[in-house]
Structures are given as C-alpha cells and as structure tokens.
PDB file of N, CA and C in Angstrom:
ATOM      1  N   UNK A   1       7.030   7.112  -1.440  1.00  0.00           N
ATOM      2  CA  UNK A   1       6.667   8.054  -2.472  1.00  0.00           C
ATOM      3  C   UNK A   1       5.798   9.134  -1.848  1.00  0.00           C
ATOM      4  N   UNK A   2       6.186  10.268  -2.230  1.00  0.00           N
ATOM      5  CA  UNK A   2       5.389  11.517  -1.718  1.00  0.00           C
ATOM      6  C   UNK A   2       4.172  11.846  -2.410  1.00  0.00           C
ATOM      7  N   UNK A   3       3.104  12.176  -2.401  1.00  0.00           N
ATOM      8  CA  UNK A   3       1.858  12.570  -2.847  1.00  0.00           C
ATOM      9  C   UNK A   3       2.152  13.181  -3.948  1.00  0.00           C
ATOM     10  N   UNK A   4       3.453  14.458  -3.849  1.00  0.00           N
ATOM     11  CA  UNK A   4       3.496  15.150  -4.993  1.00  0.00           C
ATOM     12  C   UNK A   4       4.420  14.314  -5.985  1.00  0.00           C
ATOM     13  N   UNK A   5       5.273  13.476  -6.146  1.00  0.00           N
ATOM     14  CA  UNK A   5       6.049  12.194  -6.811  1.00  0.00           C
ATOM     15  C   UNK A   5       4.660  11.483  -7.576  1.00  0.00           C
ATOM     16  N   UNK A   6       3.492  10.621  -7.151  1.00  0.00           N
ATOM     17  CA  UNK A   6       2.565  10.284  -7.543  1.00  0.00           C
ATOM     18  C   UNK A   6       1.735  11.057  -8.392  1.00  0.00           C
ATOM     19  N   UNK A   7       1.374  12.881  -8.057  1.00  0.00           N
ATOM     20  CA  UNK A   7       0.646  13.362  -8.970  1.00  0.00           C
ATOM     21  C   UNK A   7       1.361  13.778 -10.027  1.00  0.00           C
ATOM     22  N   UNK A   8       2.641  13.654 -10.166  1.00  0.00           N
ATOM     23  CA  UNK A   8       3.606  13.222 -11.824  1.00  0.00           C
ATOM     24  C   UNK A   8       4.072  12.790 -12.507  1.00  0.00           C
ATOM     25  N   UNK A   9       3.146  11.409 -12.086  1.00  0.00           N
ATOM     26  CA  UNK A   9       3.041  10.255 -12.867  1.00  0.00           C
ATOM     27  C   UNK A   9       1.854  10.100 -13.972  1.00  0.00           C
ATOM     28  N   UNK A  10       2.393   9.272 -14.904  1.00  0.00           N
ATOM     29  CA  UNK A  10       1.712   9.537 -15.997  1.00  0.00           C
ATOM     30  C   UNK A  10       0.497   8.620 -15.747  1.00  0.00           C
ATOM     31  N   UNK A  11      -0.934   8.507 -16.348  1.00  0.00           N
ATOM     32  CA  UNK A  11      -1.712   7.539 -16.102  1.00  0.00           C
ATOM     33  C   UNK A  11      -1.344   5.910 -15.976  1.00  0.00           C
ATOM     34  N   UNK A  12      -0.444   5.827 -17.474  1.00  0.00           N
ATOM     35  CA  UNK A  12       0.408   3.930 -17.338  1.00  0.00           C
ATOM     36  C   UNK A  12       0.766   3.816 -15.978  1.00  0.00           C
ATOM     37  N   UNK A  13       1.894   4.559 -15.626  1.00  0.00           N
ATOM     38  CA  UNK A  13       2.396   4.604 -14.573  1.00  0.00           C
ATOM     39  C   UNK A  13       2.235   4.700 -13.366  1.00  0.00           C
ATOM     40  N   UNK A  14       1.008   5.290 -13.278  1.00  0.00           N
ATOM     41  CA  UNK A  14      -0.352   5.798 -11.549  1.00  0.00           C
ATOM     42  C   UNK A  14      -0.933   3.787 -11.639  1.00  0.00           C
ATOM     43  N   UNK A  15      -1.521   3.274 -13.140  1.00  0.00           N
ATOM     44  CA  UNK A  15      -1.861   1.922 -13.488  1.00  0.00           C
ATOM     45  C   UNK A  15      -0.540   1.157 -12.989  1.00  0.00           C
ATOM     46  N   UNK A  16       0.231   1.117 -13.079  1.00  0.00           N
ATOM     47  CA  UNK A  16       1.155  -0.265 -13.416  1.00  0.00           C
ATOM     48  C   UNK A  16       1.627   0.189 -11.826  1.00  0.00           C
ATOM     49  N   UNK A  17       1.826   0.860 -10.792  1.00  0.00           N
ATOM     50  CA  UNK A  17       2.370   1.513  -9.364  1.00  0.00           C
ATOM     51  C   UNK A  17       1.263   0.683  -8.581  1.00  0.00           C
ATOM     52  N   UNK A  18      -0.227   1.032  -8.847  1.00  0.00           N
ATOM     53  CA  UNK A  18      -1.051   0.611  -8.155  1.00  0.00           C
ATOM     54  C   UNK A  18      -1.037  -0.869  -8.123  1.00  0.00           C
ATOM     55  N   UNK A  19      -1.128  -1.420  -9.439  1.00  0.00           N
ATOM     56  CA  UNK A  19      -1.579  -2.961  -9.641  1.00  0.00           C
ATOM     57  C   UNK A  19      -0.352  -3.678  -9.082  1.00  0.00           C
ATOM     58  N   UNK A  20       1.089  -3.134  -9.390  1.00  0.00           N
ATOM     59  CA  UNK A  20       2.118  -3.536  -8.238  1.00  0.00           C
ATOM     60  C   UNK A  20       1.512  -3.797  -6.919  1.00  0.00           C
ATOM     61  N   UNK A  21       1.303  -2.830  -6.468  1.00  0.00           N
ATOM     62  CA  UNK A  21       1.207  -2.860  -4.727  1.00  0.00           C
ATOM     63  C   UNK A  21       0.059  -3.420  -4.525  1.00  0.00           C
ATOM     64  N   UNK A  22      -1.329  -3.717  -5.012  1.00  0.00           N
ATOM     65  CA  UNK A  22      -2.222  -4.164  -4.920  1.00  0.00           C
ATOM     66  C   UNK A  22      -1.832  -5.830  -4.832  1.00  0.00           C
ATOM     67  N   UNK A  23      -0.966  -6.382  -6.091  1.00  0.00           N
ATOM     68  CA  UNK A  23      -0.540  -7.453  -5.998  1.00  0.00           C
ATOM     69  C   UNK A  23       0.235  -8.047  -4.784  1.00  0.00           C
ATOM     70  N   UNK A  24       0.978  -7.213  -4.132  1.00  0.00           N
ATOM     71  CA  UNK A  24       2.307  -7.437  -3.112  1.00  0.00           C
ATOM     72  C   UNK A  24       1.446  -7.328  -1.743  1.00  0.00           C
ATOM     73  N   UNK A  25       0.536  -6.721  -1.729  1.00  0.00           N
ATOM     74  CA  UNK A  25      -0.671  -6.210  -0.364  1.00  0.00           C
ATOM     75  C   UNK A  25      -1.444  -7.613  -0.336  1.00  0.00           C
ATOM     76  N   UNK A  26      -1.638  -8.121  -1.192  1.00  0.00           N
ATOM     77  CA  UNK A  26      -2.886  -9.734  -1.406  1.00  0.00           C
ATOM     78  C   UNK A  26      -1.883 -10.926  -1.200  1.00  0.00           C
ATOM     79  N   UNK A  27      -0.575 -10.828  -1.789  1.00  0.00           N
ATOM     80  CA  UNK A  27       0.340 -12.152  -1.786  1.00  0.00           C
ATOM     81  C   UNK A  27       0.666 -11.721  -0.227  1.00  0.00           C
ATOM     82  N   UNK A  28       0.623 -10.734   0.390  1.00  0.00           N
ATOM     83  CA  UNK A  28       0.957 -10.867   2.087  1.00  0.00           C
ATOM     84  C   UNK A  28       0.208 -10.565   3.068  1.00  0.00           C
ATOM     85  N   UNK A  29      -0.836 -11.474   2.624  1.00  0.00           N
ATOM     86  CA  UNK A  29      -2.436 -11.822   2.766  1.00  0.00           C
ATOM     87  C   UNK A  29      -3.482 -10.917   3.492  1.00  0.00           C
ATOM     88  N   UNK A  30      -3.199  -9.760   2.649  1.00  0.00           N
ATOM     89  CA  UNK A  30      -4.248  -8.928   2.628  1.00  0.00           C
ATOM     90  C   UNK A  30      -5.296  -9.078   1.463  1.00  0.00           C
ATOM     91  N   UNK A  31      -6.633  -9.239   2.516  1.00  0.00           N
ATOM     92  CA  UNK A  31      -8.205  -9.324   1.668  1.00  0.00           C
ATOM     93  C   UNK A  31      -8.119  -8.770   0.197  1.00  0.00           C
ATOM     94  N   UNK A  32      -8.508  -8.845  -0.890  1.00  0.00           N
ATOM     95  CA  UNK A  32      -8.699  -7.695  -1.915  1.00  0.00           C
ATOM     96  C   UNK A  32      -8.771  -6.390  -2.052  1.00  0.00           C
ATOM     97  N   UNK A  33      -9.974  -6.107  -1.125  1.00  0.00           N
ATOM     98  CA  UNK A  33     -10.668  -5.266  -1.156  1.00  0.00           C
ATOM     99  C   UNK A  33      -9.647  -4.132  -0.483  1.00  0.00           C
ATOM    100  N   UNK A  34      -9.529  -4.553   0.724  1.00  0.00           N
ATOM    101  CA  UNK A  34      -8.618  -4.208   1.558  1.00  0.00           C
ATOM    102  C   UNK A  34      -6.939  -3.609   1.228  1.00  0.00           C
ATOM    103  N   UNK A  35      -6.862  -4.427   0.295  1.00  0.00           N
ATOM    104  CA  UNK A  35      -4.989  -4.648  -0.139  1.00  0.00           C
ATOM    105  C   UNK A  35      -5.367  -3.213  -1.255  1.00  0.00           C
ATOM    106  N   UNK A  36      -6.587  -3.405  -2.056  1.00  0.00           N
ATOM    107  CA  UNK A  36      -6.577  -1.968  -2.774  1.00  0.00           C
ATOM    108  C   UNK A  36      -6.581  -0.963  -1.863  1.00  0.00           C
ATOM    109  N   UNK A  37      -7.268  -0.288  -0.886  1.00  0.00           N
ATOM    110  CA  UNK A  37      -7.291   0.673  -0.187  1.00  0.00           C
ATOM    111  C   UNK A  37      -6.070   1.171   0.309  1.00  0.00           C
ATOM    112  N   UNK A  38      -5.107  -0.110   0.683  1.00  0.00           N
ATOM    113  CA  UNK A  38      -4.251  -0.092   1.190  1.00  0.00           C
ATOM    114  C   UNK A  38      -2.988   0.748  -0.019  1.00  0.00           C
ATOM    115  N   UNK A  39      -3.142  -0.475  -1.078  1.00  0.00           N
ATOM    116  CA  UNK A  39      -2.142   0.562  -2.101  1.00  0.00           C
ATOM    117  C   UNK A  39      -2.366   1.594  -2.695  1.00  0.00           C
ATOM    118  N   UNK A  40      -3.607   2.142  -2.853  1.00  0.00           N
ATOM    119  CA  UNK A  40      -3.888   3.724  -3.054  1.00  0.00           C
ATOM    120  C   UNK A  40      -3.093   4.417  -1.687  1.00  0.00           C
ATOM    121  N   UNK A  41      -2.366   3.947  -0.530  1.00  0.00           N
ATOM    122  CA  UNK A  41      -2.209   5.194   0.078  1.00  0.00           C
ATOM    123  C   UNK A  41      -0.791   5.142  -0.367  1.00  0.00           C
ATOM    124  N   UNK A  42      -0.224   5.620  -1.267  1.00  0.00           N
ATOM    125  CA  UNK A  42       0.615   5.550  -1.728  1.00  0.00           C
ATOM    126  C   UNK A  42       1.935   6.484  -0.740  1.00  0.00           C
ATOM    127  N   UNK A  43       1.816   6.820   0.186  1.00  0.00           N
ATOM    128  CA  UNK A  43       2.736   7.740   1.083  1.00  0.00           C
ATOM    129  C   UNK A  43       2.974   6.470   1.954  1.00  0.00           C
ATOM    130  N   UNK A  44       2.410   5.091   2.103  1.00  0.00           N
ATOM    131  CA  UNK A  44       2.947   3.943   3.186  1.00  0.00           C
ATOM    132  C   UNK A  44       3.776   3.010   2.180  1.00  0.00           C
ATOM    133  N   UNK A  45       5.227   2.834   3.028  1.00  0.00           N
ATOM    134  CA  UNK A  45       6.163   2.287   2.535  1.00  0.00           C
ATOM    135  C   UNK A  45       5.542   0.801   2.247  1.00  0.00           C
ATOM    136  N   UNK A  46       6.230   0.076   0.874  1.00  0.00           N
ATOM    137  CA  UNK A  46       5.383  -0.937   0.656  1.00  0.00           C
ATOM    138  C   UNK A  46       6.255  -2.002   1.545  1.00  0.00           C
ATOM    139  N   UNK A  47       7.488  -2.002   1.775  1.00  0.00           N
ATOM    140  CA  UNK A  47       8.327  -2.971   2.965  1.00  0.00           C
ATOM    141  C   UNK A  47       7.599  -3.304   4.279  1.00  0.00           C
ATOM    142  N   UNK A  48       7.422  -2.130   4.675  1.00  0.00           N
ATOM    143  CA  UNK A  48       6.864  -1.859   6.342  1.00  0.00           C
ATOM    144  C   UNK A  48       5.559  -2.631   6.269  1.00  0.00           C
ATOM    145  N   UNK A  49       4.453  -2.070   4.877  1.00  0.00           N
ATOM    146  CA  UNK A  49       3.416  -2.496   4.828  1.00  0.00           C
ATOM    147  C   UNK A  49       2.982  -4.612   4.817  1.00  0.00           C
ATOM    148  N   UNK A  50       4.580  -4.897   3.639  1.00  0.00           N
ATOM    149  CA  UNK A  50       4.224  -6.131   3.619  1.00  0.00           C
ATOM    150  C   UNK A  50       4.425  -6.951   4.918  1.00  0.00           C
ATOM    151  N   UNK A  51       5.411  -6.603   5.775  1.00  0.00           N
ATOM    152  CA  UNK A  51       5.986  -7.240   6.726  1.00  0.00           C
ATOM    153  C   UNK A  51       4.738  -7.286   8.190  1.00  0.00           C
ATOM    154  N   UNK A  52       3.962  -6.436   8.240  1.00  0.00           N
ATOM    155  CA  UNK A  52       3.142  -5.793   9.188  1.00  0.00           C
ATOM    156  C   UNK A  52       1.868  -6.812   8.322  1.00  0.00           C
ATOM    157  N   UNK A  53       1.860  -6.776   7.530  1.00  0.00           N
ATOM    158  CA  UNK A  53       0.325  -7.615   6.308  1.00  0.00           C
ATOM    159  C   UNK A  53       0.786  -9.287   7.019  1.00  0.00           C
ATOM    160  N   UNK A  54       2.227  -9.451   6.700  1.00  0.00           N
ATOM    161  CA  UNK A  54       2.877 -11.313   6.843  1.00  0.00           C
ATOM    162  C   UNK A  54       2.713 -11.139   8.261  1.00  0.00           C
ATOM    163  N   UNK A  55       2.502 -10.669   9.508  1.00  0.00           N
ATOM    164  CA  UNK A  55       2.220 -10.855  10.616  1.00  0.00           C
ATOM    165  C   UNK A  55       0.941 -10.954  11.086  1.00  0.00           C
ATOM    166  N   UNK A  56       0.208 -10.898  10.465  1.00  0.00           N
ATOM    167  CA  UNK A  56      -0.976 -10.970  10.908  1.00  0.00           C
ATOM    168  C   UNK A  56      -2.163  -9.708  10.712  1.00  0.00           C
ATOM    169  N   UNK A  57      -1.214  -8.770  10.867  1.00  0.00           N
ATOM    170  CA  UNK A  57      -1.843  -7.363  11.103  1.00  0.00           C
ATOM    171  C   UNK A  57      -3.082  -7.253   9.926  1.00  0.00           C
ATOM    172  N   UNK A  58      -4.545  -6.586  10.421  1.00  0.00           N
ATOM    173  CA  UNK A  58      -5.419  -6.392   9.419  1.00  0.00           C
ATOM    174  C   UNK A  58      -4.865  -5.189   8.537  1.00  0.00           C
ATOM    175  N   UNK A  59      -5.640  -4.593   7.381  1.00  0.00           N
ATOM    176  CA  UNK A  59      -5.173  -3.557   6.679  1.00  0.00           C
ATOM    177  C   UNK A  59      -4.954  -1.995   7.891  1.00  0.00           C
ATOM    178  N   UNK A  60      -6.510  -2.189   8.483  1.00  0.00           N
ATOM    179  CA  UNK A  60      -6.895  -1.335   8.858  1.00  0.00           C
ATOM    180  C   UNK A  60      -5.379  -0.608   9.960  1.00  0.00           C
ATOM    181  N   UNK A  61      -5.632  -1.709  10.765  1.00  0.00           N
ATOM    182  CA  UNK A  61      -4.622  -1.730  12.230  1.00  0.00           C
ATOM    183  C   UNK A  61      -2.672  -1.661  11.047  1.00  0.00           C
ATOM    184  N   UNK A  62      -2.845  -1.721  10.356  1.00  0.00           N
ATOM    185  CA  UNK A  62      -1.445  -1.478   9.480  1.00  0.00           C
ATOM    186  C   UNK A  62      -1.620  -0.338   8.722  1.00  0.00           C
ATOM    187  N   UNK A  63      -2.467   0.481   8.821  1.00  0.00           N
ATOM    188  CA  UNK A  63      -2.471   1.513   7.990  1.00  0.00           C
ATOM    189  C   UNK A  63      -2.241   2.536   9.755  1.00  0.00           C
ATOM    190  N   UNK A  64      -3.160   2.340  10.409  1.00  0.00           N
ATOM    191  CA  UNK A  64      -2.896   3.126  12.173  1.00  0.00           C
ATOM    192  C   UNK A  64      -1.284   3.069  12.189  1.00  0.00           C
ATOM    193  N   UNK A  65      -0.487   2.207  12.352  1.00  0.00           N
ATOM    194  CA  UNK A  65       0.281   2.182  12.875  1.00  0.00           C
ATOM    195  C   UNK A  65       1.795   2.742  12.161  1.00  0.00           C
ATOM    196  N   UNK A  66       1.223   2.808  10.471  1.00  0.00           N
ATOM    197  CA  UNK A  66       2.242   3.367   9.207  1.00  0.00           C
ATOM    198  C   UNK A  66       1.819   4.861   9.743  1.00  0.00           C
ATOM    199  N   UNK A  67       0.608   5.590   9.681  1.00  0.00           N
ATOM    200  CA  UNK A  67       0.986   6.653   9.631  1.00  0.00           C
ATOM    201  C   UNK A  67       0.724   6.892  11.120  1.00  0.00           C
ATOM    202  N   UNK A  68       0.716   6.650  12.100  1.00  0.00           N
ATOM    203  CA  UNK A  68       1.588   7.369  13.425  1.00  0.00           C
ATOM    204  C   UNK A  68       2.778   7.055  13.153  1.00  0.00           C
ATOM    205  N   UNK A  69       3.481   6.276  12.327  1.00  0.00           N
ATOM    206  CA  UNK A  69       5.006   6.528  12.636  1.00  0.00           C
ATOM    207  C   UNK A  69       5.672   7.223  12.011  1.00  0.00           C
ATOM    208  N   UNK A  70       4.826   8.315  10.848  1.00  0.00           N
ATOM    209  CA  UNK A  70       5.223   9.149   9.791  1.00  0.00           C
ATOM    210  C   UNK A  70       5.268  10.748  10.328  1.00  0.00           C
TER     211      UNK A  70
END
C-alpha cells in the first residue's frame, strides 16, 4: 500500500488495516510494542514482513532490510 492509498482511507478503515497488521506482526513473534511500529509503516509488504518476523529477524533489522529493498 502506498502512503497516498492509506491517506484515503476512512478512519474505520486506517482502525481495522492497522489492528490487522498489528495482529499478524505479534502472531510472527514480534514484541507488541514493536509489531505496532512496525504496522504503522504501512508502505512494508505485510508477506515479506511476516516471513522475515518467523525467522528470527528483530522489528528493527526487518524494517532495514524492507526498505533498502524498496
């Protein structure tokens, strides 16, 4: 999703996008805290993100490596 796709979303919808990915970022055992930061960046694919989260990878070192490859 592109930045500008997200800012034309309606509030439900910015709500129910986030709490998705927030959920899918924690079940592929990313921290809380962390898994939110992570799904606010809404321009990192949530596939790439979970698969890179189920390996081990911290948020941080998975957020480096989503956007150098963008």
């Amino acid at each position: 999703m592109t930045a500008a796709q997200f800012e034309r979303m309606t509030t439900g919808e910015v709500e129910c996008l986030l709490r998705r990915r927030l959920n899918l970022f924690v079940e592929a055992g990313a921290p809380p805290c962390a898994a939110l930061v992570l799904a606010a960046q809404v321009e990192v694919p949530e596939d790439a993100a979970v698969l890179l989260l189920e390996h081990g990878m911290s948020v941080e070192l998975t957020l480096q490596l989503l956007y150098r490859a963008t």
